[in-house]
N, C-alpha and C. Protein backbone atom coordinates (compact mmCIF):
# COMPACT_ATOMS: atom_id res chain seq x y z
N UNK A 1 99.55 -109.61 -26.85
CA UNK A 1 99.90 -109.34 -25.47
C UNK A 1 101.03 -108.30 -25.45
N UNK A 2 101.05 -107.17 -24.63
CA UNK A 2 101.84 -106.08 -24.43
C UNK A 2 102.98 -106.41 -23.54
N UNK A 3 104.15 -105.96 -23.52
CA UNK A 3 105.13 -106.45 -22.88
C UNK A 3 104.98 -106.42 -20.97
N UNK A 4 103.84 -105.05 -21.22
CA UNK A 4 103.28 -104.98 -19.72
C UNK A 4 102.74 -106.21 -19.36
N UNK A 5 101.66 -106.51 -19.91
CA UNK A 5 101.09 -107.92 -19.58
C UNK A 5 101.70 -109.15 -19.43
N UNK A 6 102.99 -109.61 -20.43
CA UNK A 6 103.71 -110.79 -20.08
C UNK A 6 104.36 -110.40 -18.81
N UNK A 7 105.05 -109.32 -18.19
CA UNK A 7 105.56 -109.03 -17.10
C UNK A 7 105.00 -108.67 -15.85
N UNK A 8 103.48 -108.76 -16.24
CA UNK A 8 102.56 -108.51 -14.80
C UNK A 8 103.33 -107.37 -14.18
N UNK A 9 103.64 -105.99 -14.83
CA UNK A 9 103.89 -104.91 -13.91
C UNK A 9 102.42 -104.17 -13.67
N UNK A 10 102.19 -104.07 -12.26
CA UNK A 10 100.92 -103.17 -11.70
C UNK A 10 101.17 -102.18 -13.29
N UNK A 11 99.95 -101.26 -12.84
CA UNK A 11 99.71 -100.26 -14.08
C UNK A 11 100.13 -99.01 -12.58
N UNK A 12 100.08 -99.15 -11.75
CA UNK A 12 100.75 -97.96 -11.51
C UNK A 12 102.36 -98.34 -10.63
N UNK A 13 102.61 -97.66 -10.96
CA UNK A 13 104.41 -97.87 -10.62
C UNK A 13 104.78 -96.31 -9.56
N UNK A 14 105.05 -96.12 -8.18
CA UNK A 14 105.91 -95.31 -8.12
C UNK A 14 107.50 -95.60 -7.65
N UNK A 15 107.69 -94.22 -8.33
CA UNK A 15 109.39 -94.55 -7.80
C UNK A 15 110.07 -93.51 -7.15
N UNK A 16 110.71 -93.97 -5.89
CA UNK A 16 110.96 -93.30 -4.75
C UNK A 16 112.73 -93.28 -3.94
N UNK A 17 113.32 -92.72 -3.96
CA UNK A 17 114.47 -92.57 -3.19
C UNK A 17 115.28 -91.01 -3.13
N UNK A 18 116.62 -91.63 -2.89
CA UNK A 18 117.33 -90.17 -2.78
C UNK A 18 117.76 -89.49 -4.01
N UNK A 19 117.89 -88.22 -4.41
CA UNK A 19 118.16 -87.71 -5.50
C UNK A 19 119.83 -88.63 -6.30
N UNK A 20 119.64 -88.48 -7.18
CA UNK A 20 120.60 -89.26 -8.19
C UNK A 20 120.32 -90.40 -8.17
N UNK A 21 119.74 -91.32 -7.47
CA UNK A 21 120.04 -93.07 -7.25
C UNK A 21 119.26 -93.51 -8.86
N UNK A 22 118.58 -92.70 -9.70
CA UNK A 22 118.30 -93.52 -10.82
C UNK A 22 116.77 -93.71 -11.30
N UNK A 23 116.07 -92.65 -10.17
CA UNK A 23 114.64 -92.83 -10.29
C UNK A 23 114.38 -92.48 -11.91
N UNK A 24 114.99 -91.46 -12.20
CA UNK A 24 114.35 -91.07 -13.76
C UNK A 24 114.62 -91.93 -14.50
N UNK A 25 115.62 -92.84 -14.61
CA UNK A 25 116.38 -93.71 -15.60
C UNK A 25 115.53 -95.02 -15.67
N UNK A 26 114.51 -95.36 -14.26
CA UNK A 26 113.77 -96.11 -14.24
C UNK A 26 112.27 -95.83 -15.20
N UNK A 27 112.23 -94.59 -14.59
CA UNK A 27 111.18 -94.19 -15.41
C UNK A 27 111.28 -94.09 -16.47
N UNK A 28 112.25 -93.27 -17.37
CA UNK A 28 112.38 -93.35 -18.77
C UNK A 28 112.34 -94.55 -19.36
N UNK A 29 112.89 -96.14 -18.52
CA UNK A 29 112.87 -96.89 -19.11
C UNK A 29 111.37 -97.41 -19.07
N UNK A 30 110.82 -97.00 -18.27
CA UNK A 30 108.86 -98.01 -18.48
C UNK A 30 108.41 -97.22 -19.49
N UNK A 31 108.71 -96.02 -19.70
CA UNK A 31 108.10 -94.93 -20.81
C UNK A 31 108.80 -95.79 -22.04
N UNK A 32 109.66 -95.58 -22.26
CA UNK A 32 110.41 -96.09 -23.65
C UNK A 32 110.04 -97.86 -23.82
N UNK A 33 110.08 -98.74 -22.83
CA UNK A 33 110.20 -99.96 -23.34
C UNK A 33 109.31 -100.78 -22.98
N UNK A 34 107.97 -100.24 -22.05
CA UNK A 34 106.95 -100.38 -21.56
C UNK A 34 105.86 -100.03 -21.48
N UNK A 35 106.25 -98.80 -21.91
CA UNK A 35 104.29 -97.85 -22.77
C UNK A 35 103.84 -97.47 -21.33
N UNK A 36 104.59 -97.01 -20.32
CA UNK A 36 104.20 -95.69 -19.65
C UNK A 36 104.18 -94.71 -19.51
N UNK A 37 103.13 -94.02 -19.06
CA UNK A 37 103.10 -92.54 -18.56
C UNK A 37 104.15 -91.90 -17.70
N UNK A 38 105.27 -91.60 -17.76
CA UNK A 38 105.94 -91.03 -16.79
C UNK A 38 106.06 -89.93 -16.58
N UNK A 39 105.56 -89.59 -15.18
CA UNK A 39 105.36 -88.15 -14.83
C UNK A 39 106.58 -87.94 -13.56
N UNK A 40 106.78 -86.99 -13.28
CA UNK A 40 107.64 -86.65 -12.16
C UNK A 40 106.99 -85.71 -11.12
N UNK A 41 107.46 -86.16 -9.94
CA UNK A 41 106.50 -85.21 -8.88
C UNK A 41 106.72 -83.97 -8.89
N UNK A 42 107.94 -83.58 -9.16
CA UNK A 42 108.44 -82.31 -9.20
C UNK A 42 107.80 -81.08 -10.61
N UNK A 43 107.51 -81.82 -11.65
CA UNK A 43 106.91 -81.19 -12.56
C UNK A 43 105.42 -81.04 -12.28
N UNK A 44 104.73 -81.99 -11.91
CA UNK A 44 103.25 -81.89 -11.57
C UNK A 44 103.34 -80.71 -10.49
N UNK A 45 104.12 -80.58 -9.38
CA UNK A 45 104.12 -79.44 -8.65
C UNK A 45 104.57 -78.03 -9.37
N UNK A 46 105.36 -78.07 -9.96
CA UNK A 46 105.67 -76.84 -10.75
C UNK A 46 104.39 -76.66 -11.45
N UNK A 47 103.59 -77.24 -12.19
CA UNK A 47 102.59 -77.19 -12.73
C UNK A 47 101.50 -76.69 -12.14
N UNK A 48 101.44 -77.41 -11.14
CA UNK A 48 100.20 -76.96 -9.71
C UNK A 48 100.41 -75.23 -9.29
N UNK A 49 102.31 -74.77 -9.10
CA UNK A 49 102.30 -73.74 -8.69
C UNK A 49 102.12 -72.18 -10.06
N UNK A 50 102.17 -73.20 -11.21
CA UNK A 50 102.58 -71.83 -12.23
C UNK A 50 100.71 -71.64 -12.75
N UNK A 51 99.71 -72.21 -11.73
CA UNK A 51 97.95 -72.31 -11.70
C UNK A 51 97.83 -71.34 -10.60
N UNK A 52 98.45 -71.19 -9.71
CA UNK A 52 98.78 -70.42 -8.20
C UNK A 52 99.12 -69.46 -8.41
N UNK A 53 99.03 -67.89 -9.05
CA UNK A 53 99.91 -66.99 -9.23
C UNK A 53 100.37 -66.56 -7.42
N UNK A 54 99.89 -66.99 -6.09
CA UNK A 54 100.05 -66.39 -5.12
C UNK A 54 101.33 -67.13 -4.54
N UNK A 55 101.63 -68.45 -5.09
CA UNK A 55 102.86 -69.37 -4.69
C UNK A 55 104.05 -68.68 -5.65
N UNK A 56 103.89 -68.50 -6.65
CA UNK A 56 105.17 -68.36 -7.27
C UNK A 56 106.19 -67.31 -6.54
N UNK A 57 107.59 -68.03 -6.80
CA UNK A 57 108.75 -67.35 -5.99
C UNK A 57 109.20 -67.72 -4.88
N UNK A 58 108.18 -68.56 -4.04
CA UNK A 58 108.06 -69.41 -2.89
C UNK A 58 109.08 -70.41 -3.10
N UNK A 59 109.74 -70.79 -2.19
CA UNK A 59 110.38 -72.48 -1.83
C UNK A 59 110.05 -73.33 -2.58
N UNK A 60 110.12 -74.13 -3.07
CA UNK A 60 109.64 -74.96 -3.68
C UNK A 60 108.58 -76.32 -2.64
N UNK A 61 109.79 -76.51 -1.44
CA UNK A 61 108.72 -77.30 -0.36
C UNK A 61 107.49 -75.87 0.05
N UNK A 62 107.80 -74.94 0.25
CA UNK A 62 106.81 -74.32 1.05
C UNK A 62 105.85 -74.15 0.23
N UNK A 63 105.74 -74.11 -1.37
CA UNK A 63 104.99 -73.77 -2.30
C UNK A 63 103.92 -75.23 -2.50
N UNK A 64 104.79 -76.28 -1.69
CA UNK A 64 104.32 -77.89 -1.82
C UNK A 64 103.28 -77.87 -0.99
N UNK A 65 103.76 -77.43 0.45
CA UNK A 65 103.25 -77.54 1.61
C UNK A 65 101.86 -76.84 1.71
N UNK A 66 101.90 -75.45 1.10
CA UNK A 66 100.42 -74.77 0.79
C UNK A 66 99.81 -75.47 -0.37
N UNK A 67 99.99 -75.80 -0.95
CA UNK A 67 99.16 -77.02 -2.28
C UNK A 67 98.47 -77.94 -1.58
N UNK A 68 99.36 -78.33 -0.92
CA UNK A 68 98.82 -79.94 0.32
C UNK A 68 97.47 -79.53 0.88
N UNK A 69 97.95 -78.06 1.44
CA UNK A 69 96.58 -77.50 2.22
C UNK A 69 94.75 -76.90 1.46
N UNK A 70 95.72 -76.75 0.37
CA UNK A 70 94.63 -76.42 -0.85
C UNK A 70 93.93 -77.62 -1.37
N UNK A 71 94.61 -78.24 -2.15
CA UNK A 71 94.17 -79.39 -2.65
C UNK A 71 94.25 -80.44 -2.38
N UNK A 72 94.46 -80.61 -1.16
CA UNK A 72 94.93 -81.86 -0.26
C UNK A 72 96.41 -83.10 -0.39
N UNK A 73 96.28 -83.44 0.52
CA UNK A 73 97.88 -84.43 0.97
C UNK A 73 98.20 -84.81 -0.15
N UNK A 74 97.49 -85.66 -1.11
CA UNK A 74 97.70 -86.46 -2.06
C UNK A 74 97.39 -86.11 -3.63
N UNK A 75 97.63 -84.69 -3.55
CA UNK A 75 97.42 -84.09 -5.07
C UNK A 75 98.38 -84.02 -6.07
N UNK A 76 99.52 -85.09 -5.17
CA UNK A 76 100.56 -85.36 -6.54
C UNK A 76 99.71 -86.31 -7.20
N UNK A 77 99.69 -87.53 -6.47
CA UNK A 77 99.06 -88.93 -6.97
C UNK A 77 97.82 -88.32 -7.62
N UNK A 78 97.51 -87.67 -7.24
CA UNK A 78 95.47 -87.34 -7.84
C UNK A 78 95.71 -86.75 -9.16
N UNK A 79 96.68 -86.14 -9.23
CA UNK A 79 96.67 -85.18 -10.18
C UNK A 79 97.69 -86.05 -11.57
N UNK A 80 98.38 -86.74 -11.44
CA UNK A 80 98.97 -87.94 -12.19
C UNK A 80 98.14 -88.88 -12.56
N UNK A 81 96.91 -89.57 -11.72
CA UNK A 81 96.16 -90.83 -12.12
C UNK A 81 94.95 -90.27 -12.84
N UNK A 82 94.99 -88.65 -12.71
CA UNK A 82 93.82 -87.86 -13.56
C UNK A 82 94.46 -87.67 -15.22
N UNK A 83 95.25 -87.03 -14.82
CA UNK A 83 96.53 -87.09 -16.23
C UNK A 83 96.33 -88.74 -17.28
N UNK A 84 96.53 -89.77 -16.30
CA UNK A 84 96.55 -91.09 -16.85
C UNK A 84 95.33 -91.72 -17.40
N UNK A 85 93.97 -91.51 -16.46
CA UNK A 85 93.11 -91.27 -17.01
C UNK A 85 92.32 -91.21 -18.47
N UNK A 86 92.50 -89.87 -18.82
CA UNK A 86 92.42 -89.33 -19.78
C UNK A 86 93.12 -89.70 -20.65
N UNK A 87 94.02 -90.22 -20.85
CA UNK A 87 94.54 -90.82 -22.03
C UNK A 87 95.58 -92.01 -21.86
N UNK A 88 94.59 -93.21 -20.65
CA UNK A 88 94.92 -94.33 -21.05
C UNK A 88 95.04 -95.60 -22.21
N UNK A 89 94.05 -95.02 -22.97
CA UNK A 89 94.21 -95.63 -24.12
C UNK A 89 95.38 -95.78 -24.95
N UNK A 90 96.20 -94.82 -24.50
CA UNK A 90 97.59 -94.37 -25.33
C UNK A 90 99.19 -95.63 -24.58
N UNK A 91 98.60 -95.35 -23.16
CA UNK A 91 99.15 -96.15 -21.97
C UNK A 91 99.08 -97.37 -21.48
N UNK A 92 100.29 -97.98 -21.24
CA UNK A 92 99.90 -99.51 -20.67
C UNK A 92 100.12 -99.61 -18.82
N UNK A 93 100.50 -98.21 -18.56
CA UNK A 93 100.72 -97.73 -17.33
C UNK A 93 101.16 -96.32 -16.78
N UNK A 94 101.09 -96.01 -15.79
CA UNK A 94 101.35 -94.80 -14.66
C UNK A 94 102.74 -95.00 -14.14
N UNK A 95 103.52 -94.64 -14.87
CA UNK A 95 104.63 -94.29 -13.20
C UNK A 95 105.40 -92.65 -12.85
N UNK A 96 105.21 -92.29 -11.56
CA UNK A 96 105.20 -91.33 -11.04
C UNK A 96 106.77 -91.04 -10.43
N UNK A 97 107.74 -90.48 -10.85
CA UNK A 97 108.88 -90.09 -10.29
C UNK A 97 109.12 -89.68 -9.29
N UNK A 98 109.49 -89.70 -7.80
CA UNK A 98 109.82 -88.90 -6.88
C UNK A 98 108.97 -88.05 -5.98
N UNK A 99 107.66 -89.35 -5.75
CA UNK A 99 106.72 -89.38 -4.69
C UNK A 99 107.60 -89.31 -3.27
N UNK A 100 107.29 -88.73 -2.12
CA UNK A 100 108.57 -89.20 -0.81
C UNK A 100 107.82 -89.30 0.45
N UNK A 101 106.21 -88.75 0.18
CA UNK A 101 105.79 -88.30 1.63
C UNK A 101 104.65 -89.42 1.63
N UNK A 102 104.39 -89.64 3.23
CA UNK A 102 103.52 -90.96 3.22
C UNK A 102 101.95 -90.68 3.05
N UNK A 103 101.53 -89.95 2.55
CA UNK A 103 100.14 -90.01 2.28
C UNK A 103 100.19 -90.12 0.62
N UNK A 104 101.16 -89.50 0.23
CA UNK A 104 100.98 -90.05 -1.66
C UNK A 104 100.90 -91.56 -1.86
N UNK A 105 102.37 -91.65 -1.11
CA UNK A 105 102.79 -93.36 -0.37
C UNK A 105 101.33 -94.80 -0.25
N UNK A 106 100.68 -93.97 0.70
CA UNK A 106 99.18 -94.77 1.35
C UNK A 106 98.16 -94.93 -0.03
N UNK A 107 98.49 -93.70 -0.60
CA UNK A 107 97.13 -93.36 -1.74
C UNK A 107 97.27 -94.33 -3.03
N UNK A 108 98.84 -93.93 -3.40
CA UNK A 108 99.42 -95.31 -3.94
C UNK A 108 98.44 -96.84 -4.10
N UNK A 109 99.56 -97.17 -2.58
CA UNK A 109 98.95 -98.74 -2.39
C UNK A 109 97.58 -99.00 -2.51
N UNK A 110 96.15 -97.83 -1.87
CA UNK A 110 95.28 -97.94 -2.16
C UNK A 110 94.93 -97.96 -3.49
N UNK A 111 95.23 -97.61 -4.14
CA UNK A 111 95.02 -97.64 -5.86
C UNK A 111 96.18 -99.47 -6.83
N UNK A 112 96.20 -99.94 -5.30
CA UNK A 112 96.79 -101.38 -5.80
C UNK A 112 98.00 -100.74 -6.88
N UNK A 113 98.57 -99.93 -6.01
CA UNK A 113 99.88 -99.51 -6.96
C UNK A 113 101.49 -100.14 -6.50
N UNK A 114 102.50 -100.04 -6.99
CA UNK A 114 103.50 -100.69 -6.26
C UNK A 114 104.38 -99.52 -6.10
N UNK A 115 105.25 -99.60 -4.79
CA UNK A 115 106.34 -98.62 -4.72
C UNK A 115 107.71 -99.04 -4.84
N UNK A 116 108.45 -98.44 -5.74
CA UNK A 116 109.66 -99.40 -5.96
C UNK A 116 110.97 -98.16 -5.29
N UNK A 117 111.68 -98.40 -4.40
CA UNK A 117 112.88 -97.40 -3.65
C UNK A 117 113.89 -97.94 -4.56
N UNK A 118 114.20 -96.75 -5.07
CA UNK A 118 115.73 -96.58 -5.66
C UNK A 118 116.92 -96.51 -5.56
N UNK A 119 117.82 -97.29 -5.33
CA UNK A 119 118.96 -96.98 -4.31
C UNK A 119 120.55 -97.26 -5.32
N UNK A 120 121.01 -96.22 -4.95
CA UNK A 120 122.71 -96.45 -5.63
C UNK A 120 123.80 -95.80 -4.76
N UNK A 121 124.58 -96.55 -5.24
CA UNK A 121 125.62 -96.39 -4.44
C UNK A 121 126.15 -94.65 -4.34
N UNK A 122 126.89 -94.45 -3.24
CA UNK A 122 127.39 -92.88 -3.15
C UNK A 122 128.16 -92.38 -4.26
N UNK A 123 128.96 -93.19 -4.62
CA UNK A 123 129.71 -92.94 -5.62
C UNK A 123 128.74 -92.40 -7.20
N UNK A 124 127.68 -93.60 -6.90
CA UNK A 124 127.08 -93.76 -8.39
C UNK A 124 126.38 -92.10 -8.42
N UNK A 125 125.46 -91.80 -6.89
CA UNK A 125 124.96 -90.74 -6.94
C UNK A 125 125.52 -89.67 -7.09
N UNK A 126 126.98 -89.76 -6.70
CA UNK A 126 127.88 -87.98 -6.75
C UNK A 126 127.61 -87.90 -8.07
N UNK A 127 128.21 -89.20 -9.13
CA UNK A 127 128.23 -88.73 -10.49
C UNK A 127 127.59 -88.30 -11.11
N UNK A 128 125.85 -88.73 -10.93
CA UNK A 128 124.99 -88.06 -11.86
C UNK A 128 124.08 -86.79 -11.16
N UNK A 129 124.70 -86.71 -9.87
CA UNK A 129 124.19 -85.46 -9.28
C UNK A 129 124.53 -84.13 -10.12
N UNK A 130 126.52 -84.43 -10.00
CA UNK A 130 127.31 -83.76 -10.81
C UNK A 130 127.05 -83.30 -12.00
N UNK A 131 126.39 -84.62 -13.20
CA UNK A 131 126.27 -84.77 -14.42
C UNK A 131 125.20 -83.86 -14.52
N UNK A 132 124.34 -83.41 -13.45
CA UNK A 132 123.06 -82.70 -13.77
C UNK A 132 123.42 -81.09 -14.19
N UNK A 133 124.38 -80.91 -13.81
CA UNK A 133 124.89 -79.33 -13.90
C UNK A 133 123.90 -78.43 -13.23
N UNK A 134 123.42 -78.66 -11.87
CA UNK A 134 122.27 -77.95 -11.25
C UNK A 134 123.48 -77.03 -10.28
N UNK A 135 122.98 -75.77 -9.98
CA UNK A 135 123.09 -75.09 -8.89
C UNK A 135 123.67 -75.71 -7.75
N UNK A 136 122.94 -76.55 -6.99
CA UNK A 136 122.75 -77.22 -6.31
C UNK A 136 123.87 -78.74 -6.13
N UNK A 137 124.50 -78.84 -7.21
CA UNK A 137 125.49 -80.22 -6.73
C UNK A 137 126.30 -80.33 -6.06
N UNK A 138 126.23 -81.36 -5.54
CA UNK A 138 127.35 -81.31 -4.71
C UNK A 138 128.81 -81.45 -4.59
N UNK A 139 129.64 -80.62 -4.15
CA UNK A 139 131.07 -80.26 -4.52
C UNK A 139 131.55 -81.36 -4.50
N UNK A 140 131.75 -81.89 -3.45
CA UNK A 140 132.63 -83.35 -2.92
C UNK A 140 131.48 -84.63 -2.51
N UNK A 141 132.37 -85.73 -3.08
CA UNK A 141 131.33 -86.88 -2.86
C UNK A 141 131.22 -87.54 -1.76
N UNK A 142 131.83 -86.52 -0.08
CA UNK A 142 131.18 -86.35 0.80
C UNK A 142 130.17 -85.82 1.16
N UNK A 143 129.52 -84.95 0.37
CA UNK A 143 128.24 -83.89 0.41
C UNK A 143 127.41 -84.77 -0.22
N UNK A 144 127.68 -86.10 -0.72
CA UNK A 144 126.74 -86.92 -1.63
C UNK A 144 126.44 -87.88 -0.74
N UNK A 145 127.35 -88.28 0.36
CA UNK A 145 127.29 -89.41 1.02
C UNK A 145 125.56 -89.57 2.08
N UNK A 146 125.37 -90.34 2.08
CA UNK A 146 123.56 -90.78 2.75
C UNK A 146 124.54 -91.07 3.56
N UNK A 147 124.55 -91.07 4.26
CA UNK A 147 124.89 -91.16 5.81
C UNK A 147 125.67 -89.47 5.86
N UNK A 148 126.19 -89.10 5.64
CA UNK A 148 126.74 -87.73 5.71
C UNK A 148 125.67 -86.75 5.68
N UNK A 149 124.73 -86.78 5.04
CA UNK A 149 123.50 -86.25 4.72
C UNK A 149 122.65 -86.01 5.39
N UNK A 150 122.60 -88.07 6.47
CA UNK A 150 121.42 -87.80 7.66
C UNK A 150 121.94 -87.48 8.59
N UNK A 151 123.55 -87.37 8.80
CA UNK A 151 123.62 -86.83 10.20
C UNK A 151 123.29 -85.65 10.02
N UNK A 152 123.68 -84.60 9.36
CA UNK A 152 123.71 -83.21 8.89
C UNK A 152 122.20 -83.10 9.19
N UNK A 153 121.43 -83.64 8.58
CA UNK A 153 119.95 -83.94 8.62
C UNK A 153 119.92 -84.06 10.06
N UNK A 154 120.05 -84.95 10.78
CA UNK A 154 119.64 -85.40 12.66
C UNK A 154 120.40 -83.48 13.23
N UNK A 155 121.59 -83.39 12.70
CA UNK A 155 121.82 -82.49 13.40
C UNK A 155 121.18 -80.89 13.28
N UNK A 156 120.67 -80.75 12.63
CA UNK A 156 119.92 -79.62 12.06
C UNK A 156 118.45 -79.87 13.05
N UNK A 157 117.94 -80.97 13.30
CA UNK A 157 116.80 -81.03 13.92
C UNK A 157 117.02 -81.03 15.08
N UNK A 158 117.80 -81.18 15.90
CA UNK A 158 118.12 -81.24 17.21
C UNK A 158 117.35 -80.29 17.96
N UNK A 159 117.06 -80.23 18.94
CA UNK A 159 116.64 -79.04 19.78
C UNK A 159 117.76 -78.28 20.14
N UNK A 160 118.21 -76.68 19.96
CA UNK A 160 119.11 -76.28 20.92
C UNK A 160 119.31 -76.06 22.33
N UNK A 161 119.99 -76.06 23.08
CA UNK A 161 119.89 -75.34 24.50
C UNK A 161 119.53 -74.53 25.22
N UNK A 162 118.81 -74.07 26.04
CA UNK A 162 118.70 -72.57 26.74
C UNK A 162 120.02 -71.66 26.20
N UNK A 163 121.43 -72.03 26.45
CA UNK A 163 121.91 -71.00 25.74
C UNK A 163 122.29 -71.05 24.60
N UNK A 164 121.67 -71.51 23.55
CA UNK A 164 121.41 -71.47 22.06
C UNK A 164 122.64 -71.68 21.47
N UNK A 165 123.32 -73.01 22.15
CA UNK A 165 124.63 -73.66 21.17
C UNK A 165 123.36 -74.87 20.81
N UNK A 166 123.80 -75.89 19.75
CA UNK A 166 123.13 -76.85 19.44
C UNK A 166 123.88 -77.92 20.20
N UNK A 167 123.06 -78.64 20.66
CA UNK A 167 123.52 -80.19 21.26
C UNK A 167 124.18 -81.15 20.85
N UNK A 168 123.97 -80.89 19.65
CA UNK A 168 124.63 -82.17 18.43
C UNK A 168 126.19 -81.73 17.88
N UNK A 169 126.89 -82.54 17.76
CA UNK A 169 128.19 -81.94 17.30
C UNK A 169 128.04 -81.66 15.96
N UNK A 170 127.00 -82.42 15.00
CA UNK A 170 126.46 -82.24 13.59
C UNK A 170 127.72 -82.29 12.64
N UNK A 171 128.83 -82.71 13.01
CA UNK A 171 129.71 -83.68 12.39
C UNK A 171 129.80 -85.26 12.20
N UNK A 172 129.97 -85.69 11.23
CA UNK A 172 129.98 -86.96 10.83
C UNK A 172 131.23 -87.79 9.84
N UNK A 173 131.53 -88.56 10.21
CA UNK A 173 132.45 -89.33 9.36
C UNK A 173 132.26 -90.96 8.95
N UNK A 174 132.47 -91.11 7.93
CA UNK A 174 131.89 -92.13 7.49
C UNK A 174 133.49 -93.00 6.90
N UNK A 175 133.34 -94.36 7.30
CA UNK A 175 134.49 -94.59 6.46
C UNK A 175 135.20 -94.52 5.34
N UNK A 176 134.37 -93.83 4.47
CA UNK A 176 134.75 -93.59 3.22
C UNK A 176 135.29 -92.21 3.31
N UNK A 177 135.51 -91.41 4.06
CA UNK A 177 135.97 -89.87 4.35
C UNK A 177 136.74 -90.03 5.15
N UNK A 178 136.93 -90.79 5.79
CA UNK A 178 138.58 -90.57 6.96
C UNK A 178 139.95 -90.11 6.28
């Protein structure tokens, strides 16, 4: 009996939350101590776009968003359980890194898969945001804060006014920033 089997984990696993909370660390661990496949959504798309010579250079969502339209909603999941497929024999399971949108979500559960949300604390996330040394990190572990994030987020979507100030003050404070 495989350690999968005494633990009754589904054979497909995704894992889903905000950047840093630990999704990969989950995954590395079913790969290393569980005999899964771990793929990441973000690489299967890079993959999808470097097949595309007409996407490359694109956004990375906008390069997503025309894929969706090509190969439909759910060609992360399709394109991972095809991957798994083919060389389940090797595998005691699927898990997929950093699925977020609800039709991968739906396609999932239809495939009797489980979705597991990843969640860590603000603190935990500044650090390994940081630790990533990306472009992209964030300076202060107010720029890390989920709630700082969705207001910024609510306020960016707002509708503006006829005279094109925005409605939203799109400031936020959280008790941990006062």
């Amino acid at each position: 009996m495989t350690t999968h089997e005494s633990h009754k984990l589904p054979e497909l696993i995704v894992l889903t939350g905000l950047d840093g909370s630990g999704k990969g660390h989950l995954a590395a661990h079913l790969r290393d101590n569980e005999g899964f496949l771990a793929l990441g959504a973000s690489d299967i798309i890079r993959h999808a776009i470097a097949s595309q010579p007409d996407l490359e250079g694109l956004p990375l969502d906008e390069a997503t968003r025309r894929l969706k339209g090509v190969l439909g909603p759910t060609f992360i999941t399709d394109t991972a359980m095809e991957r798994y497929r083919k060389s389940k024999a090797a595998y005691t399971g699927l898990a997929i890194d950093g699925l977020r949108r609800y039709p991968e979500i739906e396609q999932v559960k239809t495939l009797d898969g489980a979705v597991v949300y990843v969640n860590a604390d603000d603190l935990g996330r500044f650090k390994q945001l940081v630790a990533r040394g990306r472009h992209d990190a964030p300076k202060t572990r107010g720029n890390a804060c989920t709630r700082c994030r969705a207001a910024i987020w609510r306020s960016k979507r707002q509708k503006q006014s006829e005279d094109g100030r925005n409605k939203g003050h799109g400031r936020h404070r959280c008790h941990e920033h006062l």
